[in-house]
Protein backbone atom coordinates (compact mmCIF):
# COMPACT_ATOMS: atom_id res chain seq x y z
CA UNK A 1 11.29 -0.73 -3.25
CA UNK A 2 13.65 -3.63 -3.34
CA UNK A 3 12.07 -4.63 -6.33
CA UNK A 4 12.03 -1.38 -8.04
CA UNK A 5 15.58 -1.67 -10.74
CA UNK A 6 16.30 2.98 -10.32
CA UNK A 7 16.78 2.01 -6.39
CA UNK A 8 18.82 -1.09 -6.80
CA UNK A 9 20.88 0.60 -9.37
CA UNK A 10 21.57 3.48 -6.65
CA UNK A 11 21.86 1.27 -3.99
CA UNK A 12 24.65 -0.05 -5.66
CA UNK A 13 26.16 3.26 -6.46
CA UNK A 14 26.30 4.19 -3.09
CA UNK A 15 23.24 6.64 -3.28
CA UNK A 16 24.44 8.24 -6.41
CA UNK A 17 21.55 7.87 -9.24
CA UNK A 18 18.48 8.60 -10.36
CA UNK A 19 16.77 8.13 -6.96
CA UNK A 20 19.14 9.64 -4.68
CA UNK A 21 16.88 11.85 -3.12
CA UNK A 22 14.92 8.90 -2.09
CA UNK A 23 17.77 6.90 -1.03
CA UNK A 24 19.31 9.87 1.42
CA UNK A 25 16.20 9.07 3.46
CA UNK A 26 15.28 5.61 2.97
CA UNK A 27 18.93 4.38 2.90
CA UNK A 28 19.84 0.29 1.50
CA UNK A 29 16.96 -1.36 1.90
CA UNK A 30 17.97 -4.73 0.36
CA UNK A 31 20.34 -5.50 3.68
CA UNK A 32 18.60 -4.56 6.42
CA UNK A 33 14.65 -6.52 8.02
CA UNK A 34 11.68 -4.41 7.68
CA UNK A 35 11.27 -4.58 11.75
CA UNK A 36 15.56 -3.09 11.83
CA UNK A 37 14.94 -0.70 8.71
CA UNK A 38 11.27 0.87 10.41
CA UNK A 39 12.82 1.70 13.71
CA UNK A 40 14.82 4.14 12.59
CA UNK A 41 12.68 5.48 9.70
CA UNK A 42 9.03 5.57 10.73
CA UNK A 43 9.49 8.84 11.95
CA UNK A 44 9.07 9.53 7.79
CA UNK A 45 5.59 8.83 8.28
CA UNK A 46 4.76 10.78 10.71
CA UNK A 47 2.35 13.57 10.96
CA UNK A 48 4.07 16.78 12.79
CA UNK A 49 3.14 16.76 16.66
CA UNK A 50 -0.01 18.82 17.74
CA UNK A 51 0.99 21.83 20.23
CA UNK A 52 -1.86 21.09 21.98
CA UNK A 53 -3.47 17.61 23.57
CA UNK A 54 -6.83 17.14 24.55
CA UNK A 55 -6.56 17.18 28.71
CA UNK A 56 -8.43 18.52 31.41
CA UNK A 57 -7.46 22.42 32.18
CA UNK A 58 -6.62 22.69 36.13
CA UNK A 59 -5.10 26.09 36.15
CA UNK A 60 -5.78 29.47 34.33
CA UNK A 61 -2.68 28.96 32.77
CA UNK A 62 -3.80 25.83 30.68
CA UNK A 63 -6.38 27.35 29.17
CA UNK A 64 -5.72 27.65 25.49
CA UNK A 65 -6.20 31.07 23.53
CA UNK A 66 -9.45 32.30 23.27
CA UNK A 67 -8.49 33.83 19.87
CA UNK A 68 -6.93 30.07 18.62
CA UNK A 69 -8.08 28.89 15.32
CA UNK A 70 -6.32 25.50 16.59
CA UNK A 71 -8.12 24.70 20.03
CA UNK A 72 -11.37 25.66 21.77
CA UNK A 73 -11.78 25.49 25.58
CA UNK A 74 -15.03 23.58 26.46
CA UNK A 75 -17.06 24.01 29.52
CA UNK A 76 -18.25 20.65 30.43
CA UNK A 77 -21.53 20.04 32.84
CA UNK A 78 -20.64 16.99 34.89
CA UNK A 79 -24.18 17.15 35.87
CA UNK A 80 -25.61 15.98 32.50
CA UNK A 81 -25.25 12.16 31.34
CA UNK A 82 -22.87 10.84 28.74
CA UNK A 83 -25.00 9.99 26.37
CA UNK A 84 -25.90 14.48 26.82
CA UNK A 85 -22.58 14.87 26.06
CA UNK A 86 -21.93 13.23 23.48
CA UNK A 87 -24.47 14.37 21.24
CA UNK A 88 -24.05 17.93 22.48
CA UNK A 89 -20.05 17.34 22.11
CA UNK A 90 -20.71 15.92 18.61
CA UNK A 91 -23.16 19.11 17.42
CA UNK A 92 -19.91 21.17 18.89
CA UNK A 93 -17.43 19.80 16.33
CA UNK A 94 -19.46 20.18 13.74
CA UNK A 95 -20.32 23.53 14.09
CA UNK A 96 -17.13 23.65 14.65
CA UNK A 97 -16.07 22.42 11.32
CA UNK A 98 -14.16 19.78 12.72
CA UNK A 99 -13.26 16.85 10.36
CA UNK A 100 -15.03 13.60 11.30
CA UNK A 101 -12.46 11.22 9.37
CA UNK A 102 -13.00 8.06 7.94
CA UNK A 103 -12.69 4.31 8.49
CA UNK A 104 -9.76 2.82 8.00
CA UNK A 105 -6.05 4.14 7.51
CA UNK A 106 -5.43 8.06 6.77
CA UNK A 107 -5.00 8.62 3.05
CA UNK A 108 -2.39 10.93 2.22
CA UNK A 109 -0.97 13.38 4.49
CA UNK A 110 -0.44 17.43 4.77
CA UNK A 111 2.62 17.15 7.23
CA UNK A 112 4.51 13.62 7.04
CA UNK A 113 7.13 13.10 4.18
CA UNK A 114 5.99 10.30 2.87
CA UNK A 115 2.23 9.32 3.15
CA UNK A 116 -0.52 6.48 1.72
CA UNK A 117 -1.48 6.79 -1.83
CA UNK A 118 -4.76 5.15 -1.17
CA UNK A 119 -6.50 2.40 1.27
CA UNK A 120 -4.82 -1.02 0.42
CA UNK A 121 -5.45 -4.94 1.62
CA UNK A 122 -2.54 -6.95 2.64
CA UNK A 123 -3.78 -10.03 1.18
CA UNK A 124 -3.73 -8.45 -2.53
CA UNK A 125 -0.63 -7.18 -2.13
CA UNK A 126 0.76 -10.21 -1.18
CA UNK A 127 -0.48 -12.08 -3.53
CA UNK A 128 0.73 -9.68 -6.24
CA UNK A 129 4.38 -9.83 -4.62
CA UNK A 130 4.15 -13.93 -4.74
CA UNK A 131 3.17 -13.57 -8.57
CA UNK A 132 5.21 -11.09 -9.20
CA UNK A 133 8.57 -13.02 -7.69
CA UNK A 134 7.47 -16.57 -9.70
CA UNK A 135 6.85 -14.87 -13.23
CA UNK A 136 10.23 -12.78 -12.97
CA UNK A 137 12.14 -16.42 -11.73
CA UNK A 138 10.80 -17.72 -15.37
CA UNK A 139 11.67 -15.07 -17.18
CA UNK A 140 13.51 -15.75 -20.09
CA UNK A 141 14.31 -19.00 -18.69
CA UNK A 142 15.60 -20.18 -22.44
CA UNK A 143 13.79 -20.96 -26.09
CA UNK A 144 10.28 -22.92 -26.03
CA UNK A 145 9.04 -24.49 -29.10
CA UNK A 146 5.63 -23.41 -29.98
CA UNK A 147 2.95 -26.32 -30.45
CA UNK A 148 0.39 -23.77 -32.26
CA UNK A 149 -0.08 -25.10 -35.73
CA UNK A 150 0.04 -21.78 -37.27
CA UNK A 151 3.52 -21.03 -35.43
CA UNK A 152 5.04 -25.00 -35.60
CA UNK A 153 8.63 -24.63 -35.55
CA UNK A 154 9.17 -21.17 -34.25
CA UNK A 155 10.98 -20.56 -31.18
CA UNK A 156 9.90 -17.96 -28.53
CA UNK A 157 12.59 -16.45 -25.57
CA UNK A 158 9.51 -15.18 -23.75
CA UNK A 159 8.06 -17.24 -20.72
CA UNK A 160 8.44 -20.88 -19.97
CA UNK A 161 5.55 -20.84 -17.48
CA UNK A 162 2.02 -20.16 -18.52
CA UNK A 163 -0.05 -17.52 -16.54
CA UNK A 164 -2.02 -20.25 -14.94
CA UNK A 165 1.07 -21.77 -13.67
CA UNK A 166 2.23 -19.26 -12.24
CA UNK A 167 -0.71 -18.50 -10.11
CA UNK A 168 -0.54 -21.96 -8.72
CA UNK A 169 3.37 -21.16 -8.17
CA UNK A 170 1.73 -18.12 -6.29
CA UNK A 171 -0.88 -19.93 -4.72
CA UNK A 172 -3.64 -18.19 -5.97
CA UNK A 173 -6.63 -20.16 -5.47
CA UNK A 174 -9.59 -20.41 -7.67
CA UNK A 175 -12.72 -22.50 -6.55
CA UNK A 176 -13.94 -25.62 -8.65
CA UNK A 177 -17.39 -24.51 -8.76
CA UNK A 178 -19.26 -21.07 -9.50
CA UNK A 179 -21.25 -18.89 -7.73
CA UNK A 180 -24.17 -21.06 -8.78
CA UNK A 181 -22.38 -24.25 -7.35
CA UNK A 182 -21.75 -25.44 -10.49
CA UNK A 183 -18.40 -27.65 -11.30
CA UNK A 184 -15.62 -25.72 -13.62
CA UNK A 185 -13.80 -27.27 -15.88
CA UNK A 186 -10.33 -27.98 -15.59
CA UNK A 187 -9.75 -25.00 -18.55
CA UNK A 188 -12.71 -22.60 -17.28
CA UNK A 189 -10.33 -22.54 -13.61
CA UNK A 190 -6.82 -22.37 -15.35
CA UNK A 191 -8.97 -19.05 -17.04
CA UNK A 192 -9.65 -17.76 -13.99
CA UNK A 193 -5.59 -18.11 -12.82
CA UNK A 194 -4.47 -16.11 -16.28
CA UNK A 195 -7.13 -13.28 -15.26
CA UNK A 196 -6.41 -13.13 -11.62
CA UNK A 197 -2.41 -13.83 -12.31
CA UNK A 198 -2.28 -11.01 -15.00
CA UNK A 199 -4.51 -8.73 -13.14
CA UNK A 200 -1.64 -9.25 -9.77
CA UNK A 201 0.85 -8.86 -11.81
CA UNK A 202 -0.11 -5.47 -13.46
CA UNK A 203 -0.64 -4.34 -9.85
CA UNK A 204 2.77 -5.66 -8.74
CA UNK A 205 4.68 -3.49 -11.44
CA UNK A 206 2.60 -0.54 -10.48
CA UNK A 207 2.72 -0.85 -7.21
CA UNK A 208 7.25 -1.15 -7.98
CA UNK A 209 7.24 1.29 -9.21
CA UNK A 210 5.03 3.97 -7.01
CA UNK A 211 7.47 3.32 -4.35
CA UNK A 212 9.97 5.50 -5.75
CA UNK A 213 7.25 8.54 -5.32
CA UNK A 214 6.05 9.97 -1.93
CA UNK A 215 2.79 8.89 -1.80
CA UNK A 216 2.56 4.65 -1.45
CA UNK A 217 1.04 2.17 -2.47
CA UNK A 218 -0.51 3.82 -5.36
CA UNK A 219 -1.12 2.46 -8.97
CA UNK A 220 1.15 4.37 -11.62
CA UNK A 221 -0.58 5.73 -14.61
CA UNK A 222 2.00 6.78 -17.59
């Protein structure tokens, strides 16, 4: 989000701009620690409180509604074993129509604010952040002289830094031999670095620019 150029411009407008929806919740970002910033806005995440907890009745008056469409009471023969239980327990929640869930973080959400746009891995976005912070630092940097013979003498204001580069600014690693233990050559690995560089990169942006929606980290399609 600190990244993302509609929230800096509000940020600096004091909230006022195209994302000032977003900003009366999520507030300046860009001065404040993640660790600061999440104690006093994970509650945006969160799903709404059950009524009800899973606990052992002890009175009458504990017992949920028999009529409930939200909670069941269960009679529970501490004479049978666990493993009994369990597979008796498990037949119950199914029949039931309880959801079983999956592994792994809860995608998306039907009661918290903001919620996870799909299953992520900390690693890749990491390494698209890294790659993402060393291409923009060359960015238009100043002219280059081309050295392709079909282009000699022309000047280009793109990027100083080739792809490859930057991964190695990035420190995106690439093995010097294949999957068949073969050794790469020095141009099949700076390959590799464009691909995986490029390929970070394009998630980077997308990922910028899904954290202006509700649903994060996602990968924006226009």
């Amino acid at each position: 989000m600190r990244l993302n150029s509609d929230y800096q411009d509000t940020t600096k407008n004091n909230g006022v701009g195209k994302l000032s929806d977003l900003y009366k919740d999520f507030g300046d970002v860009a001065n404040s620690d993640f660790k600061t910033w999440w104690t006093s806005h994970s509650y945006l995440f969160a799903e709404e409180p059950s009524k009800y907890k899973l606990k052992l009745a002890e009175t009458k008056e504990e017992l949920a509604p028999f009529n409930s469409t939200e909670v069941v009471n269960v009679v529970v023969p501490l004479t049978w074993n666990q493993k009994s239980l369990k597979k008796h327990f498990a037949m119950l929640l199914n029949k039931l129509g309880v959801e079983q869930g999956k592994k792994g973080p809860k995608i998306g959400s039907e009661t918290a604010k903001y919620s996870l746009g799909r299953r992520w891995n900390c690693g890749a976005m990491e390494s698209a952040y890294k790659v993402y912070i060393a291409r923009q630092a060359n960015m238009e940097k100043g002219a280059k002289e081309t050295k392709k013979a079909q282009h000699k003498g022309e000047v280009s204001s793109k990027f100083k830094v080739a792809w490859a580069d930057i991964a190695d600014m990035a420190k995106i690693i690439v093995s010097n031999k294949d999957n068949e233990g073969s050794q790469r050559t020095k141009g099949e690995v700076r390959r590799l670095q464009t691909i995986l560089a490029v390929r970070h990169y394009e998630n980077a942006e997308s990922f910028i620019k899904s954290s202006a929606t509700a649903s994060f980290p996602s990968i924006s399609k226009d």
